[in-house]
Protein backbone atom coordinates (compact mmCIF):
# COMPACT_ATOMS: atom_id res chain seq x y z
CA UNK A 1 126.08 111.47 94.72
CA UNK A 2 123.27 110.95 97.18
CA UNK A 3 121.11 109.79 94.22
CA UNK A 4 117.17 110.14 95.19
CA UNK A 5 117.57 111.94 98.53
CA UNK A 6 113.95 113.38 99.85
CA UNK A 7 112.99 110.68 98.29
CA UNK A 8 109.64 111.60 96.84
CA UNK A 9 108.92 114.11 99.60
CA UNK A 10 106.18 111.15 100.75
CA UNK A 11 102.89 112.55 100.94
CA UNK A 12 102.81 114.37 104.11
CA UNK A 13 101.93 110.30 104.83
CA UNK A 14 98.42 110.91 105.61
CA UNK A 15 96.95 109.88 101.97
CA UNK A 16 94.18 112.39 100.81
CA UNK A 17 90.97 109.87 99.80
CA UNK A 18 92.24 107.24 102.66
CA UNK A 19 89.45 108.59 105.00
CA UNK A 20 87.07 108.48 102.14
CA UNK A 21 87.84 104.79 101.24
CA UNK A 22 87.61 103.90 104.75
CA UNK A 23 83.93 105.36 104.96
CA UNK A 24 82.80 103.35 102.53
CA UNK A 25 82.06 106.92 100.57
CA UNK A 26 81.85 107.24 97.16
CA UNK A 27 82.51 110.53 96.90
CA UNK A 28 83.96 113.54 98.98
CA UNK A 29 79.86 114.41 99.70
CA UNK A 30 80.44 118.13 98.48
CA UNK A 31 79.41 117.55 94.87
CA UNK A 32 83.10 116.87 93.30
CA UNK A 33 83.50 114.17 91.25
CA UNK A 34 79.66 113.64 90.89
CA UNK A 35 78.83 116.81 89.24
CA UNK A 36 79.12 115.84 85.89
CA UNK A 37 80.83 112.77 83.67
CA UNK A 38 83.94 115.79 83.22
CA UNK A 39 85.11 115.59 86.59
CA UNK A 40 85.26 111.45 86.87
CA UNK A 41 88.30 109.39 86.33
CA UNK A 42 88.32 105.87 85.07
CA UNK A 43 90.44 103.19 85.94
CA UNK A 44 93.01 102.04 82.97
CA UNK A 45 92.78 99.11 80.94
CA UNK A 46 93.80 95.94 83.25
CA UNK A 47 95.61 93.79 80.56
CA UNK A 48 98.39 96.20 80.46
CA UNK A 49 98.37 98.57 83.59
CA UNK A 50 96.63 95.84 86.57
CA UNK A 51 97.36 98.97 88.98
CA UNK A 52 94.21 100.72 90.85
CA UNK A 53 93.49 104.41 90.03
CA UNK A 54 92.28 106.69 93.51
CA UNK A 55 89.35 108.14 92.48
CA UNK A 56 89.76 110.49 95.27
CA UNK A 57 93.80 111.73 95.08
CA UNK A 58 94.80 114.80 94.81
CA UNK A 59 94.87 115.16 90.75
CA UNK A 60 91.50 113.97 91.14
CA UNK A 61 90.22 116.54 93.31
CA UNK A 62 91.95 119.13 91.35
CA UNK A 63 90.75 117.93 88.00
CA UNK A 64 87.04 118.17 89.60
CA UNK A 65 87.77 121.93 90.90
CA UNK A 66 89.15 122.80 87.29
CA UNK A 67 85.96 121.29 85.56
CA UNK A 68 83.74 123.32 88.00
CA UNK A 69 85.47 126.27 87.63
CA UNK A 70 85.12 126.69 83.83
CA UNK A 71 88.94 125.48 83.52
CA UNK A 72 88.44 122.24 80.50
CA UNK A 73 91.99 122.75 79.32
CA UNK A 74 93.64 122.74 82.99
CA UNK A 75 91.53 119.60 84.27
CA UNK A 76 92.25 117.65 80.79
CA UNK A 77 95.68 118.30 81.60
CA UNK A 78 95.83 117.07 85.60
CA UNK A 79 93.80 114.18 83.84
CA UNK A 80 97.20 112.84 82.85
CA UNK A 81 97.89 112.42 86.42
CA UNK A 82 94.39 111.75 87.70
CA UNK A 83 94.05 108.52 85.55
CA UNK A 84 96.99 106.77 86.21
CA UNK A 85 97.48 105.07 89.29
CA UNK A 86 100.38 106.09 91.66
CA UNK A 87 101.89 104.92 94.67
CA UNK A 88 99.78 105.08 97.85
CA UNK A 89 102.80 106.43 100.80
CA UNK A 90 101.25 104.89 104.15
CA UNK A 91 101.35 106.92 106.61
CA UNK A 92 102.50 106.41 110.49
CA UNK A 93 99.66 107.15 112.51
CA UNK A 94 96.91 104.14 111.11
CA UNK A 95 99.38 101.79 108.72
CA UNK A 96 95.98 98.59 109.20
CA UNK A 97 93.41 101.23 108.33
CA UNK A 98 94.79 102.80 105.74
CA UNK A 99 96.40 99.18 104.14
CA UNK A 100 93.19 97.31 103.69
CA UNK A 101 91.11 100.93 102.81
CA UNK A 102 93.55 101.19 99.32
CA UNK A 103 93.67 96.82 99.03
CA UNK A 104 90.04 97.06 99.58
CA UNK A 105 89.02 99.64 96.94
CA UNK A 106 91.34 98.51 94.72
CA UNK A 107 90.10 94.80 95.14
CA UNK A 108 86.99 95.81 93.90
CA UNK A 109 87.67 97.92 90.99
CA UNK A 110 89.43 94.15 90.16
CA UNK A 111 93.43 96.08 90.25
CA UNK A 112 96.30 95.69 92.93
CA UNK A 113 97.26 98.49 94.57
CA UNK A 114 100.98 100.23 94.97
CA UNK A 115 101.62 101.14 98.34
CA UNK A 116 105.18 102.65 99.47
CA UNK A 117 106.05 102.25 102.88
CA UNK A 118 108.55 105.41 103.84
CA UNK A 119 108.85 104.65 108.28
CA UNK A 120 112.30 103.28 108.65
CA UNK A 121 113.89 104.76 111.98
CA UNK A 122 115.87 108.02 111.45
CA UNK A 123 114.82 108.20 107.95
CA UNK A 124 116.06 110.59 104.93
CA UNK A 125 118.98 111.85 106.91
CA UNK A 126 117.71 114.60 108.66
CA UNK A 127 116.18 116.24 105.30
CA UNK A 128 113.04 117.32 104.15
CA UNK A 129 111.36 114.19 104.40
CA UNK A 130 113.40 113.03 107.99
CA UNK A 131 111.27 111.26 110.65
CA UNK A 132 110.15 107.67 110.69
CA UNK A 133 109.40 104.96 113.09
CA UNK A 134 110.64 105.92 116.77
CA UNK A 135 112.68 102.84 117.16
CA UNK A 136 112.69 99.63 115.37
CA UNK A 137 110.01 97.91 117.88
CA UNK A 138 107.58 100.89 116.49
CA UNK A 139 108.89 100.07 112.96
CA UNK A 140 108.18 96.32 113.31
CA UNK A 141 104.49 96.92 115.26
CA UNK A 142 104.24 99.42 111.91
CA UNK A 143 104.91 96.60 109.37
CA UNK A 144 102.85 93.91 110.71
CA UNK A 145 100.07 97.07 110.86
CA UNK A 146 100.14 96.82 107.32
CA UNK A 147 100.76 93.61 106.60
CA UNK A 148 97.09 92.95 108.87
CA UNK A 149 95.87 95.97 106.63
CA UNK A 150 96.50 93.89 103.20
CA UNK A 151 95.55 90.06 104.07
CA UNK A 152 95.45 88.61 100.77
CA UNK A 153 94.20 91.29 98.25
CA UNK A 154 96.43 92.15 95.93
CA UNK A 155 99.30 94.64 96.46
CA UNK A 156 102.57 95.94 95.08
CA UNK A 157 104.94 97.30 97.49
CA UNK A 158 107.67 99.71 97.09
CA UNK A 159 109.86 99.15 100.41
CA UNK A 160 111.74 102.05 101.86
CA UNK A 161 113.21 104.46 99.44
CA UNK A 162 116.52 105.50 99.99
CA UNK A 163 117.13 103.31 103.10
CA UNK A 164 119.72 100.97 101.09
CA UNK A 165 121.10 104.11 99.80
CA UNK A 166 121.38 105.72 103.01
CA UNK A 167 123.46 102.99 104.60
CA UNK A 168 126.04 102.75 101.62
CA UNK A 169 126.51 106.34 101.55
CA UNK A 170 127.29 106.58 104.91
CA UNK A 171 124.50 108.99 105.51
CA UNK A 172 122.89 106.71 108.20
CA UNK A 173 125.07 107.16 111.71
CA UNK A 174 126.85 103.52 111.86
CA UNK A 175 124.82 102.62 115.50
CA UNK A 176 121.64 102.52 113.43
CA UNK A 177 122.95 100.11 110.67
CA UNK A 178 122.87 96.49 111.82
CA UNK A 179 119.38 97.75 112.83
CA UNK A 180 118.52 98.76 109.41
CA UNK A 181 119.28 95.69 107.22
CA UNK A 182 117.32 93.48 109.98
CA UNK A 183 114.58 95.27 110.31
CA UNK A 184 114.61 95.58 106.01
CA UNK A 185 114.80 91.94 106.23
CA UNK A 186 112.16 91.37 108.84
CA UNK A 187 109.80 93.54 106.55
CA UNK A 188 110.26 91.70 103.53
CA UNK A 189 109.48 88.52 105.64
CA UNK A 190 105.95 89.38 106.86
CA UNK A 191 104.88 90.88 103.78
CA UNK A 192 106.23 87.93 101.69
CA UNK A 193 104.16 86.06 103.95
CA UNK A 194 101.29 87.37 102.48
CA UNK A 195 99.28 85.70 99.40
CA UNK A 196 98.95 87.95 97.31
CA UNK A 197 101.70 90.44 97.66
CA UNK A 198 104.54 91.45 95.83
CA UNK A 199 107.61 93.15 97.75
CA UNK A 200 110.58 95.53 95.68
CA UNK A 201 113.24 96.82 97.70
CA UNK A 202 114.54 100.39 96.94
CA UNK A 203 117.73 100.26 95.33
CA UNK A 204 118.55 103.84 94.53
CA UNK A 205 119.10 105.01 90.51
CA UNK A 206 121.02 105.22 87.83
CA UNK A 207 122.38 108.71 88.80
CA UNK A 208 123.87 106.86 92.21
CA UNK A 209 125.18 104.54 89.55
CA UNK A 210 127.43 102.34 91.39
CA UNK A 211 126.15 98.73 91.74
CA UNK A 212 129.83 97.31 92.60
CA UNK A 213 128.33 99.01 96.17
CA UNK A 214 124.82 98.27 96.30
CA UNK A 215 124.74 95.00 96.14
CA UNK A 216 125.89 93.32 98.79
CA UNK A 217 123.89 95.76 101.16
CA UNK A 218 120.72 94.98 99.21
CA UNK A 219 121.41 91.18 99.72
CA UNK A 220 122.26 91.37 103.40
CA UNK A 221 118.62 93.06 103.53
CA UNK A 222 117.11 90.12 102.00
CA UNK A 223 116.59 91.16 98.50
CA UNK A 224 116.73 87.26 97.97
CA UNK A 225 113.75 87.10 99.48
CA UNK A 226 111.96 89.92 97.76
CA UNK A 227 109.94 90.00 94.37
CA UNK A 228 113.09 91.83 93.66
CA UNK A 229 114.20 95.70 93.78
CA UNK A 230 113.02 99.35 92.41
CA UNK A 231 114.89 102.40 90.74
CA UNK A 232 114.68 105.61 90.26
CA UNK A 233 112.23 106.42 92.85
CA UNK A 234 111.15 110.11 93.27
CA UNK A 235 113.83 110.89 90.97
CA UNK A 236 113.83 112.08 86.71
CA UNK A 237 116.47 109.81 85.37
CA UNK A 238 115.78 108.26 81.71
CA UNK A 239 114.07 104.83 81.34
CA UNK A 240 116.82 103.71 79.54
CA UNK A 241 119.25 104.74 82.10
CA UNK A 242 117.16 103.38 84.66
CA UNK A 243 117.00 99.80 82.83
CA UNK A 244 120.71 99.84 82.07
CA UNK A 245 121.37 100.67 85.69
CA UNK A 246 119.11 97.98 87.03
CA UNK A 247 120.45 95.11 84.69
CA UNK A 248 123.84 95.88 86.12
CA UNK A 249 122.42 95.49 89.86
CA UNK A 250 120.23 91.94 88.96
CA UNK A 251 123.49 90.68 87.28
CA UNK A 252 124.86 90.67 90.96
CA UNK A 253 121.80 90.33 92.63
CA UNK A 254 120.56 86.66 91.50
CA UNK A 255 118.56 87.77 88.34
CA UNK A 256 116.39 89.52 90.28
CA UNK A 257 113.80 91.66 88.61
CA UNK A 258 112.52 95.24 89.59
CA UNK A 259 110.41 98.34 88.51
CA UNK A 260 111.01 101.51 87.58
CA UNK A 261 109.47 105.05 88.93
CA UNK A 262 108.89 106.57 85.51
CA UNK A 263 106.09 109.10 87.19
CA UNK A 264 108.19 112.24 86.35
CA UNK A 265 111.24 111.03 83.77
CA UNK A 266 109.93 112.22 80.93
CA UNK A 267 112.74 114.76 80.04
CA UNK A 268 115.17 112.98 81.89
CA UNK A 269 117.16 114.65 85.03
CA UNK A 270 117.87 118.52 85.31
CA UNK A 271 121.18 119.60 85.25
CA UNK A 272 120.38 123.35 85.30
CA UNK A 273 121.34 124.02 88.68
CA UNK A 274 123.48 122.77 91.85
CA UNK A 275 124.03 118.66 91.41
CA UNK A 276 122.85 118.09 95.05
CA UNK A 277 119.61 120.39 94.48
CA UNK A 278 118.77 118.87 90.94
CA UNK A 279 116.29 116.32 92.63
CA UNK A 280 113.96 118.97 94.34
CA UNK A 281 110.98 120.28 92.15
CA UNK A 282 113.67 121.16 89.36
CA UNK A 283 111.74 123.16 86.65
CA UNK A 284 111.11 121.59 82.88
CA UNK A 285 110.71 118.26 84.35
CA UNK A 286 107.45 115.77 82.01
CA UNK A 287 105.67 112.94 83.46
CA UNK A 288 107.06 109.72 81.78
CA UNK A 289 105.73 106.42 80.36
CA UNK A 290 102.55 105.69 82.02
CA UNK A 291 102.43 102.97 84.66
CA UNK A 292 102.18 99.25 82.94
CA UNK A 293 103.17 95.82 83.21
CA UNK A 294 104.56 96.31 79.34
CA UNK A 295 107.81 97.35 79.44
CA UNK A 296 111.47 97.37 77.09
CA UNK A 297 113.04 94.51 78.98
CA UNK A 298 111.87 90.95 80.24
CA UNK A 299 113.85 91.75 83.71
CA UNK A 300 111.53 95.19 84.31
CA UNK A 301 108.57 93.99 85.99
CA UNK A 302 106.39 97.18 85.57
CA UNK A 303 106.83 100.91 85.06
CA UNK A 304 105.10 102.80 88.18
CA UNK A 305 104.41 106.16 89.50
CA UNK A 306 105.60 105.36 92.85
CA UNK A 307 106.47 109.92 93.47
CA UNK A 308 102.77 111.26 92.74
CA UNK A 309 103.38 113.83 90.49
CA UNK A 310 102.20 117.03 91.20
CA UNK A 311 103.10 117.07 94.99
CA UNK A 312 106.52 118.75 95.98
CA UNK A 313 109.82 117.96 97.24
CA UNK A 314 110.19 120.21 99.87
CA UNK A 315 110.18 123.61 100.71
CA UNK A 316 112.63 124.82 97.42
CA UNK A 317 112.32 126.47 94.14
CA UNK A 318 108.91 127.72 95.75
CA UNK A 319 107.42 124.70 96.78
CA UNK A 320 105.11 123.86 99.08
CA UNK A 321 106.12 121.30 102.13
CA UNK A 322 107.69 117.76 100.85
CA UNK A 323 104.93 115.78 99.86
CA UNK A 324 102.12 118.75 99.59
CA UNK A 325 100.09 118.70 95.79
CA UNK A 326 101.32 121.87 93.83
CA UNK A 327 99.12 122.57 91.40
CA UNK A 328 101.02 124.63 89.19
CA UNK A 329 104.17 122.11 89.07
CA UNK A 330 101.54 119.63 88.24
CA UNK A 331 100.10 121.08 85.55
CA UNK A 332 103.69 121.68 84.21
CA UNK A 333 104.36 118.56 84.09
CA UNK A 334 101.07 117.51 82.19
CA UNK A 335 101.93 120.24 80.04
CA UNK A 336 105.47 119.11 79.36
CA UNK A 337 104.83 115.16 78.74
CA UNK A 338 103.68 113.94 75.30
C-alpha cells in the first residue's frame, strides 16, 4: 500500500495569514474578524493543547464570511476547525519569512507553533502534490531558511511526509536515495540545533503497516537524532490504530516517541471505493480528537492537525487543487465529528 500518498495535498505552500503575520496586521483590514465578537477565534487552553491557533487561516476567514452572511449554524460549525491549531506547510518561495512570521505570532499568544516542511527533491512521486526543492543544495539553502526563520521560539516540526515512505516503497527512482536519507539527516541536524525546537520525522501509518521495513530507513535518516517520528499524516486511520502502529515502530526505533495527525480520523479510513483512491477527499470522513499534549499512551507525544482540514487532496471526487480550502468538505467534516 502506498499508505499517505498526496500526503496532505500541502497547502498550495503559500500559507493564507503568512503575509498578514508578517505585516504586523491584526486583521485582513476589510472588516473580517473585527466585525463583531462572532467572527473571532480564541486560542485553546495552554495546559493541555500548548499549540498556536492562526487567527487568520482559512477556517478563520470562512467562519468570518459565514457570520457576516447571516450563516450562525455554518460558521459555529467551521469553528471546530477555526479554533484548533493546525500545521503551518512552509512554503518554497520565503521558508525565513514565513518561519519566524508563525514562531513570532505564536510566541506571543505564549504557544509553539506546528510547522510541516513538505520540499524534499522530487517529492510525492510525481502526484498531486509532486515538486519540491530543485536539487538538494536548494533543499539544504531551504532548511537553514527556516531554521534562521525560527531562532529560538518555540516550534514543533513535522519533517517531510511521505519521504521515508517513498524510499521503502520504491516509489523514489534509486539515484535520488542516498540523497534523500542525507539530506533527512542534515535537516534534523540544523533544526535540532535550535533551542527551542522539537523535530518528528514522518514515518508513514498504520494502513502502510509494516514496521519490520521502516525502520531501518527511518534510523539511517537520523531518527536517533530527532524528538522522534509522526503517523498518520494527511491520512483517516483510527487513533488506536495509529498508536498500535507507532508502538511497534519505537520498539525498533530506540523508544522513540511520536505524534499522531488525528485532524480528520474521526470515522476512521474509507473503504468505500478503490484502495489506492481511499486517501483523496473520500466522503463521510469527521475531524478527530482535537490537538493536545493529553493523549492514551505515555510514548504519544501530542495529537496534531498536521492536514488542515477543510482543504483538498487534489483534483478528485470534485475537489479543488491539492491543498486548496473546500468549504463544503469542511463543513462536512465539522458536521460529521462529535
Amino acid at each position: 500500500m502506498d499508505g499517505n500518498k498526496g500526503a496532505g495535498a500541502r497547502a498550495s505552500m503559500a500559507v493564507l495569514g503568512a503575509a498578514l503575520l508578517l505585516a504586523g496586521c491584526s486583521s485582513g483590514g476589510d472588516g473580517g474578524k473585527d466585525e463583531g465578537s462572532g467572527a473571532k477565534v480564541a486560542q485553546q487552553p495552554k495546559n493541555a493543547d500548548p499549540f498556536w491557533v492562526n487567527p487568520h487561516g482559512n477556517a478563520a476567514e470562512q467562519v468570518a464570511a459565514y457570520v457576516k452572511a447571516g450563516k450562525g449554524p455554518e460558521a459555529e460549525q467551521i469553528r471546530k476547525i477555526a479554533e484548533r491549531p493546525t500545521g503551518e506547510w512552509i512554503g518554497p518561495e520565503n521558508p525565513e519569512q514565513e518561519a519566524r512570521g508563525f514562531t513570532e505570532a505564536a510566541e506571543k499568544s505564549d504557544r509553539a507553533a506546528i510547522l510541516v516542511l513538505y520540499n524534499i527533491p522530487h517529492r510525492d512521486c510525481g502526484q498531486f502534490s509532486q515538486g519540491g526543492a530543485a536539487d538538494g543544495n536548494a533543499y539544504r539553502t531551504w532548511i537553514d531558511g527556516v531554521a534562521r526563520g525560527i531562532e529560538d521560539r518555540p516550534a514543533t516540526v513535522i519533517l517531510e511526509p511521505d519521504a521515508i515512505l517513498h524510499l521503502v516503497n520504491q516509489c523514489t527512482p534509486q539515484q535520488y536515495q542516498e540523497e534523500r536519507y542525507d539530506l533527512l539527516k542534515g535537516a534534523i541536524g540544523r533544526l535540532k540545533s535550535l533551542k527551542n525546537t522539537k523535530v518528528y520525522l514522518d514515518a508513514g501509518n498504520a494502513g502502510w503497516g509494516h514496521p519490520d521495513q521502516i525502520f531501518q530507513p527511518l534510523q539511517s535518516a537520523g531518527v536517533g537524532q530527532a524528538d522522534g517520528f509522526s503517523v498518520n499524516v494527511s491520512n483517516f486511520y483510527s487513533t488506536e490504530d495509529s498508536i498500535a502502529y507507532g508502538k511497534r515502530l519505537a520498539a525498533k526505533v530506540g523508544g522513540k516517541h511520536f505524534v499522531i495527525d488525528t485532524s480528520r480520523n474521526g470515522n476512521g479510513p474509507y473503504t468505500g471505493g478503490k484502495a489506492e483512491e481511499n486517501w483523496c477527499n473520500p466522503p463521510g470522513r469527521a475531524l478527530g480528537e482535537s490537538p493536545t499534549t493529553r493523549t492514551a499512551d505515555p510514548l504519544v507525544d501530542a495529537y496534531l492537525w498536521v492536514k488542515r482540514p477543510g482543504e483538498s487532496d487534489g483534483t478528485c471526487k470534485g475537489g479543488p487543487k491539492a491543498g486548496d480550502w473546500w468549504a463544503d468538505y469542511a463543513l462536512k467534516l465539522a458536521k460529521a465529528s462529535k
